[in-house]
N, C-alpha and C. Protein backbone atom coordinates (compact mmCIF):
# COMPACT_ATOMS: atom_id res chain seq x y z
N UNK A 1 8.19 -3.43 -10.05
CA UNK A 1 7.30 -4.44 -10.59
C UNK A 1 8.18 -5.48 -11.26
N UNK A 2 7.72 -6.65 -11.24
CA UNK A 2 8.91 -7.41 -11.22
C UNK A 2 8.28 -8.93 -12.43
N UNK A 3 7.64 -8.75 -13.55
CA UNK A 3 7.46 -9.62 -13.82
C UNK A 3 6.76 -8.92 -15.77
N UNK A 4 6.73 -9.84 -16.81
CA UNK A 4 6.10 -9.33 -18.19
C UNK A 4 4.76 -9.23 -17.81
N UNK A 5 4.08 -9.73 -17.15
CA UNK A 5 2.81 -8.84 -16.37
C UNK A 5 2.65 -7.92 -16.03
N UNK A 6 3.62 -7.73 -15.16
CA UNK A 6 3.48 -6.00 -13.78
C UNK A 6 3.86 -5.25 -15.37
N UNK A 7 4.89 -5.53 -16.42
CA UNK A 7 5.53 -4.37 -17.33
C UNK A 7 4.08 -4.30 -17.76
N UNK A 8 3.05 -4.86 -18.48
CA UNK A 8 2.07 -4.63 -19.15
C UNK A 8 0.94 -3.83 -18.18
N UNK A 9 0.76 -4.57 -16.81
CA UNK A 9 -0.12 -3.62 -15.22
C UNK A 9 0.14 -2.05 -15.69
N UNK A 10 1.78 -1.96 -15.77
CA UNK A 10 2.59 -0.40 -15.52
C UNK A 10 1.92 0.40 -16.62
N UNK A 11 2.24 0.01 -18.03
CA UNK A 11 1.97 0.62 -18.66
C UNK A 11 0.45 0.70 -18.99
N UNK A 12 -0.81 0.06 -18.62
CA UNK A 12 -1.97 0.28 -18.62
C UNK A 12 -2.47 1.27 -17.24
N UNK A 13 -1.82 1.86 -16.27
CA UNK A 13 -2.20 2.75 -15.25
C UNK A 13 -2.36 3.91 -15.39
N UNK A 14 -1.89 4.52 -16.57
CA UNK A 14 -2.52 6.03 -17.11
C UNK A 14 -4.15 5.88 -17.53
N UNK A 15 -4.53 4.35 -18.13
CA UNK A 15 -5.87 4.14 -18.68
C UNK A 15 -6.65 4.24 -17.40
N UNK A 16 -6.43 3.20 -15.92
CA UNK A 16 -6.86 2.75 -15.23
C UNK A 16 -7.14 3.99 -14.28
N UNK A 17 -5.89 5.02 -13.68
CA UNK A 17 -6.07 6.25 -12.85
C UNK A 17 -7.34 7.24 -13.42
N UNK A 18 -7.04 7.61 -15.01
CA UNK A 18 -7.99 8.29 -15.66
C UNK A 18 -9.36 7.59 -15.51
N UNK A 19 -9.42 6.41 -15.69
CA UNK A 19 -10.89 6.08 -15.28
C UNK A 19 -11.38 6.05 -13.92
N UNK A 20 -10.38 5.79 -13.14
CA UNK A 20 -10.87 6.27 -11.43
C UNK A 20 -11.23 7.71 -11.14
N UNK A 21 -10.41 8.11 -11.96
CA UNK A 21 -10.65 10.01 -11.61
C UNK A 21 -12.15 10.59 -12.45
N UNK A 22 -12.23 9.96 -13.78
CA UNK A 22 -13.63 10.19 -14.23
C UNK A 22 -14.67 9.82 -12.97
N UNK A 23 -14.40 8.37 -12.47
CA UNK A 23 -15.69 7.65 -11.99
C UNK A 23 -16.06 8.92 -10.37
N UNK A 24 -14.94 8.89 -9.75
CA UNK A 24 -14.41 9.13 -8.64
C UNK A 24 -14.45 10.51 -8.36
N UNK A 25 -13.61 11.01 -8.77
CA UNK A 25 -13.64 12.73 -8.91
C UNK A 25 -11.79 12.79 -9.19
N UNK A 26 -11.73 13.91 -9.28
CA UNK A 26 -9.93 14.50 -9.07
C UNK A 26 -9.28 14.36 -8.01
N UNK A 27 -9.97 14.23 -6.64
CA UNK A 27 -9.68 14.81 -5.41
C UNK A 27 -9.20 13.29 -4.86
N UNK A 28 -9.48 12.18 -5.95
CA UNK A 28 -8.99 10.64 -4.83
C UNK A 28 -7.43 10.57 -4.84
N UNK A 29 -7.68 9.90 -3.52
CA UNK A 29 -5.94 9.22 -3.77
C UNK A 29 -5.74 8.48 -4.01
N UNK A 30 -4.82 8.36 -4.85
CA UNK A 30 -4.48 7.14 -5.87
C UNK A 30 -2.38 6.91 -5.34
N UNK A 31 -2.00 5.89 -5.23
CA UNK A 31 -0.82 5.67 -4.97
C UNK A 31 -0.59 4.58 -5.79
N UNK A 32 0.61 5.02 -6.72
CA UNK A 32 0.96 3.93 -7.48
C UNK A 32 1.51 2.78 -6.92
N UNK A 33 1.67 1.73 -6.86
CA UNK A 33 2.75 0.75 -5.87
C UNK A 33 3.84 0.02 -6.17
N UNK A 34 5.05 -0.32 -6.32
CA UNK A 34 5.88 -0.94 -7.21
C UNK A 34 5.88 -1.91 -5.85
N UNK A 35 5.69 -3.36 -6.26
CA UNK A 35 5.54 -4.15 -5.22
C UNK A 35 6.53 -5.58 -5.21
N UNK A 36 6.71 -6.05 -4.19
CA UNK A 36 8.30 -7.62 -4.45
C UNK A 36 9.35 -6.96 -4.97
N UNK A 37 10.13 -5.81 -4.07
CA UNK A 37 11.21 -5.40 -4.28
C UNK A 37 12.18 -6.25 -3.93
N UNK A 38 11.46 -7.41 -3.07
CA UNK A 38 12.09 -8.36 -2.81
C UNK A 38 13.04 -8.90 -4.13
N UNK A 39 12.47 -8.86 -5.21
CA UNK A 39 12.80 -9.69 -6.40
C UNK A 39 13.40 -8.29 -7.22
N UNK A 40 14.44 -8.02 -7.24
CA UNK A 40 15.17 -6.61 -8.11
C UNK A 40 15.46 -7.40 -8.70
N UNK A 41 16.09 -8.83 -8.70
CA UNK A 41 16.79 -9.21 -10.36
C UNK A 41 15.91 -9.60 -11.17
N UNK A 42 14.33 -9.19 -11.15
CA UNK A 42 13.46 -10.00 -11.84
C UNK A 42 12.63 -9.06 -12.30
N UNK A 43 12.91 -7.60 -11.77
CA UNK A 43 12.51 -6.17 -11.97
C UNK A 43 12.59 -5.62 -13.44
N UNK A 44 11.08 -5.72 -14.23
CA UNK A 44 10.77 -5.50 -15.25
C UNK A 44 10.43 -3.82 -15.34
N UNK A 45 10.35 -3.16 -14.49
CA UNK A 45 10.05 -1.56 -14.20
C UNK A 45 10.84 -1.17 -13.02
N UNK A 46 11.75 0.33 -13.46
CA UNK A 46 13.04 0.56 -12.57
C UNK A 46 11.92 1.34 -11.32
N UNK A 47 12.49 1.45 -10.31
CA UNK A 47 11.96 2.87 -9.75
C UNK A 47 12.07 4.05 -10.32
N UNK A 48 13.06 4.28 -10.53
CA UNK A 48 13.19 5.68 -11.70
C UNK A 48 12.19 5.66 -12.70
N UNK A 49 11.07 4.56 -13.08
CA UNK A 49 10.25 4.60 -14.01
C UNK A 49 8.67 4.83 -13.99
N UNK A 50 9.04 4.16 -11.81
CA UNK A 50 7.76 4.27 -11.54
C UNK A 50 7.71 5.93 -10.82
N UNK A 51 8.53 6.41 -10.56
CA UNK A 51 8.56 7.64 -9.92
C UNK A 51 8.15 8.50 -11.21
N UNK A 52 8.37 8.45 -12.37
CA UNK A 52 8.09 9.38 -13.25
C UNK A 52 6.98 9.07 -13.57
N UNK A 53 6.17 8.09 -13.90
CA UNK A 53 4.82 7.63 -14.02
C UNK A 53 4.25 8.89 -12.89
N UNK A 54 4.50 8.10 -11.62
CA UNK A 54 3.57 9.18 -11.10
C UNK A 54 3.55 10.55 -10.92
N UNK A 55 4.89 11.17 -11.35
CA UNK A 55 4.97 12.37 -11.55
C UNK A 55 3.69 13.08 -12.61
N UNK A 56 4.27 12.25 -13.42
CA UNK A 56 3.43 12.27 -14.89
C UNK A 56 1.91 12.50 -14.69
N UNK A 57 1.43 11.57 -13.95
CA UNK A 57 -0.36 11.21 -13.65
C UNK A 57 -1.05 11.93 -12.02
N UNK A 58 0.69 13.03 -11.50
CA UNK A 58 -0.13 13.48 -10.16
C UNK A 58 -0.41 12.58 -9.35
N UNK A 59 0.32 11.00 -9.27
CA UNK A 59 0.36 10.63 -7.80
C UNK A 59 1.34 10.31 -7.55
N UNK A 60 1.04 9.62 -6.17
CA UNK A 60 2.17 9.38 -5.16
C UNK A 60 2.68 8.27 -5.50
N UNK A 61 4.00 7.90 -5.08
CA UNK A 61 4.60 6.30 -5.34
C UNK A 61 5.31 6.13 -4.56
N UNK A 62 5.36 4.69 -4.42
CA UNK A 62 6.26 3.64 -3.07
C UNK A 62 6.34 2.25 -3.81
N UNK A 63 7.72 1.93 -3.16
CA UNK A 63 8.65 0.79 -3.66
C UNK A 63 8.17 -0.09 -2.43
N UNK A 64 7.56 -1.15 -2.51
CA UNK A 64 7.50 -2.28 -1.18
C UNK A 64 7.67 -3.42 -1.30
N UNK A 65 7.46 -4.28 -0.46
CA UNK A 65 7.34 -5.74 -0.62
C UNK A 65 6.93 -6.14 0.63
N UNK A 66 5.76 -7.04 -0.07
CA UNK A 66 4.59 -7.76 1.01
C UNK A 66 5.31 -8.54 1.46
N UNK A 67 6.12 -9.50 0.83
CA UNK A 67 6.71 -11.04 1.84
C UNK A 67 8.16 -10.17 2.83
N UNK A 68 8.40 -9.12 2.21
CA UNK A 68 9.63 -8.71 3.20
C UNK A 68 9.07 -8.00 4.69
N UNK A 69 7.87 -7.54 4.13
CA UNK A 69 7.46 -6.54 5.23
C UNK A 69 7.90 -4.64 4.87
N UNK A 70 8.72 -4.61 3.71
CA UNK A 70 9.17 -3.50 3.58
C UNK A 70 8.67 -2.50 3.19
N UNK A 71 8.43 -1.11 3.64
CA UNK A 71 7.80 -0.15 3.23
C UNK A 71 6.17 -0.22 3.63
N UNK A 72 5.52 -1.47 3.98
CA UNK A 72 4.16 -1.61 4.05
C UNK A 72 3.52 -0.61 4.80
N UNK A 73 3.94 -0.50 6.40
CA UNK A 73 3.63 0.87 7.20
C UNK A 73 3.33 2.39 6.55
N UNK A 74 4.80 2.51 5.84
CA UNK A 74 4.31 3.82 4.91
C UNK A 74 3.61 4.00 3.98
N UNK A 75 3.41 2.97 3.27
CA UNK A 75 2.04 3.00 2.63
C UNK A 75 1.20 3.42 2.94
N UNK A 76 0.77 3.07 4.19
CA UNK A 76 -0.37 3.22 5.24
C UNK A 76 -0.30 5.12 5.66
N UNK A 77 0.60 4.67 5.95
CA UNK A 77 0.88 6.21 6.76
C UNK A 77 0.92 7.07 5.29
N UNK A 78 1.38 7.14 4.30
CA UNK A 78 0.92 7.83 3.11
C UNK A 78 -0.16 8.85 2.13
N UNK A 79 -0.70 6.91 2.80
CA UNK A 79 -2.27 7.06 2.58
C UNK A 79 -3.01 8.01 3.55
N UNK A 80 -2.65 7.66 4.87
CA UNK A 80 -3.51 8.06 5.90
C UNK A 80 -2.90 9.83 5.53
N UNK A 81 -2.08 10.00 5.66
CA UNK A 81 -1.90 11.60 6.19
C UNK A 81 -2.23 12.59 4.49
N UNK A 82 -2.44 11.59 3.47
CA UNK A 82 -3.44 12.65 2.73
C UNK A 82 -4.94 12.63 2.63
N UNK A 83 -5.15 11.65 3.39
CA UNK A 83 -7.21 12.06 3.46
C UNK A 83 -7.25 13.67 4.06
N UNK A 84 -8.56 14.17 3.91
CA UNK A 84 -9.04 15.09 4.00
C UNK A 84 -8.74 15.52 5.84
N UNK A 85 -8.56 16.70 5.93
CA UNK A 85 -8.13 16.92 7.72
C UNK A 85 -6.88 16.22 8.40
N UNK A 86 -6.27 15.64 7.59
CA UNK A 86 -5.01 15.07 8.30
C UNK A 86 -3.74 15.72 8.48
N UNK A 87 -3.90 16.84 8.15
CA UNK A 87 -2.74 18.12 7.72
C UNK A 87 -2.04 18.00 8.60
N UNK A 88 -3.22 17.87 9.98
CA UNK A 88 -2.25 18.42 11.07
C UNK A 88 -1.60 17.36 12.04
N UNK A 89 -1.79 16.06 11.58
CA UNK A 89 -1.51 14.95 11.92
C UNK A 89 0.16 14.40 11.05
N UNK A 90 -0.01 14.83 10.17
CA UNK A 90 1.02 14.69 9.44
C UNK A 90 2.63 15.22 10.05
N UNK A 91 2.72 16.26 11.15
CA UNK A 91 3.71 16.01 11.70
C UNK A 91 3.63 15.20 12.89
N UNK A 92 2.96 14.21 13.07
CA UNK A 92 3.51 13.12 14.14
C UNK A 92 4.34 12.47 14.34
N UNK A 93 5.30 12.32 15.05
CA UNK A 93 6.35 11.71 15.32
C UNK A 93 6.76 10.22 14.89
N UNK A 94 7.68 9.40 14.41
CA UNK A 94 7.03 8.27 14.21
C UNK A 94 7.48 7.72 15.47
N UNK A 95 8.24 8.00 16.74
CA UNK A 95 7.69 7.53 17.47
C UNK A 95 6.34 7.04 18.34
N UNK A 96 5.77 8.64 18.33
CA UNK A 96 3.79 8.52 18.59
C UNK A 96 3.30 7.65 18.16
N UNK A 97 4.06 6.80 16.76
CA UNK A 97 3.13 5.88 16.30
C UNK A 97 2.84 4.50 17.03
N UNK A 98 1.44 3.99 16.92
CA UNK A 98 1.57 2.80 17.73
C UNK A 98 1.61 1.97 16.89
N UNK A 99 2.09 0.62 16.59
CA UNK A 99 1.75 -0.59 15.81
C UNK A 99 1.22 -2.10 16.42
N UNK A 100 0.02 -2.08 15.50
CA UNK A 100 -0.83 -2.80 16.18
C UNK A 100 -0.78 -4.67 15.89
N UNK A 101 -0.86 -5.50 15.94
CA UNK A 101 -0.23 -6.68 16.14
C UNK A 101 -1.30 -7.30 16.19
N UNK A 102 -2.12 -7.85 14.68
CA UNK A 102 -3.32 -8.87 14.58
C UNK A 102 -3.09 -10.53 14.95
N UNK A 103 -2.15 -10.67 15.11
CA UNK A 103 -1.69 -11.88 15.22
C UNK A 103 -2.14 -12.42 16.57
N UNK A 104 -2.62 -13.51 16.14
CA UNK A 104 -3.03 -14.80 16.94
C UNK A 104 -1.47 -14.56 18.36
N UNK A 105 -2.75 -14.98 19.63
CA UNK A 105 -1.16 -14.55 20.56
C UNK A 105 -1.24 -16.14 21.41
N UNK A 106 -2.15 -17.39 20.93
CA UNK A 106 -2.71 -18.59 21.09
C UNK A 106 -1.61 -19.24 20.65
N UNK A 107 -0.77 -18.89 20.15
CA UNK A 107 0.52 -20.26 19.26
C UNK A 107 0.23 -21.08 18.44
N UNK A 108 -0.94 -20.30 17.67
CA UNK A 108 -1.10 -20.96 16.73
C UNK A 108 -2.43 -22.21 16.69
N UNK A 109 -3.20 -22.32 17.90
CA UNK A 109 -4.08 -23.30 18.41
C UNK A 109 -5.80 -22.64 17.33
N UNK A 110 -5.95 -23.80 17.13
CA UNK A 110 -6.89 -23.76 16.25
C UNK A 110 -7.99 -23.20 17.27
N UNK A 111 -9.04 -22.91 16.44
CA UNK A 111 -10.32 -21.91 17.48
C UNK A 111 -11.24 -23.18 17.72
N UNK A 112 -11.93 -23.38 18.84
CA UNK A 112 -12.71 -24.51 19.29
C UNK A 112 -14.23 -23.60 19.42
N UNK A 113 -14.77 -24.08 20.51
CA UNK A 113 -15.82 -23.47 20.91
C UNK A 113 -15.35 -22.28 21.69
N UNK A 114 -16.32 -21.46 21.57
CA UNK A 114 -16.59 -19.99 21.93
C UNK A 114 -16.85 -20.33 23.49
N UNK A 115 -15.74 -19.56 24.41
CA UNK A 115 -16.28 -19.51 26.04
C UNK A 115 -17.36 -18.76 25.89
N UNK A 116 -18.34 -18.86 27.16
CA UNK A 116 -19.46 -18.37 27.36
C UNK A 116 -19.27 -16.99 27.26
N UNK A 117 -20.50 -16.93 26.33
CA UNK A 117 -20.68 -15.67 25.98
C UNK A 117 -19.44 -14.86 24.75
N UNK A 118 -18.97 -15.70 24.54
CA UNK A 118 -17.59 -15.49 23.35
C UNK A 118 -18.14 -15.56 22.10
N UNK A 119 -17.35 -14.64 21.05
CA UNK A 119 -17.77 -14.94 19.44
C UNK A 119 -16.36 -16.06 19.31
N UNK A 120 -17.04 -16.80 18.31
CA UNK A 120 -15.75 -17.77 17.36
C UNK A 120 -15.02 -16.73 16.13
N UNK A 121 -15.79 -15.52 15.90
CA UNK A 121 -15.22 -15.30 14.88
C UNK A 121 -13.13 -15.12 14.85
């Protein structure tokens, strides 16, 4: 976490988890996130700080960054292989994995009218 904000975010997430787990039950997953690892010289919370947090509060934690692209997948995959029934999914290869590619494959061409029978969305 990388900013006198995220330090104040960090240290209010024991308040924030405990009230998810009241609202929620025990059983949610909660993943802490230390996020813009991009920015370490600006890093107001070590990893070593966020890893003990979640030791501390029983969850999981990951170091990422949205503008790098880093770590984002495992997040995902994190998430995904502790929902309920995923036990056995959890040894999948990460080759097996597919990655899926939302991106406009138009070059960028603005959306006009819908061909027949087409959504604009």
């Amino acid at each position: 976490m990388y900013d006198a904000a995220s330090r104040q975010t960090f240290l209010n997430t024991s308040k924030w988890i405990e009230e998810v787990r009241t609202e929620r039950g025990s059983d949610v997953i909660i993943v802490l996130v230390g996020n813009k690892t991009d920015l370490v010289e600006k890093s107001q919370v070590s990893i070593g700080e966020g890893e003990a947090k979640a030791r501390e509060l029983n969850v999981m934690f990951i170091e990422t960054s949205a503008k790098a692209g880093f770590n984002i997948k495992a997040l995902f995959r994190k998430i995904a292989a502790a929902l309920p029934g995923m036990e056995t999914l959890s040894s999948t290869k990460q080759e097996d994995m597919v990655d899926v590619n939302l991106k406009s494959t138009s070059g960028g061409a603005t959306q006009s009218q819908p061909q027949s029978g087409g959504c604009s969305c």
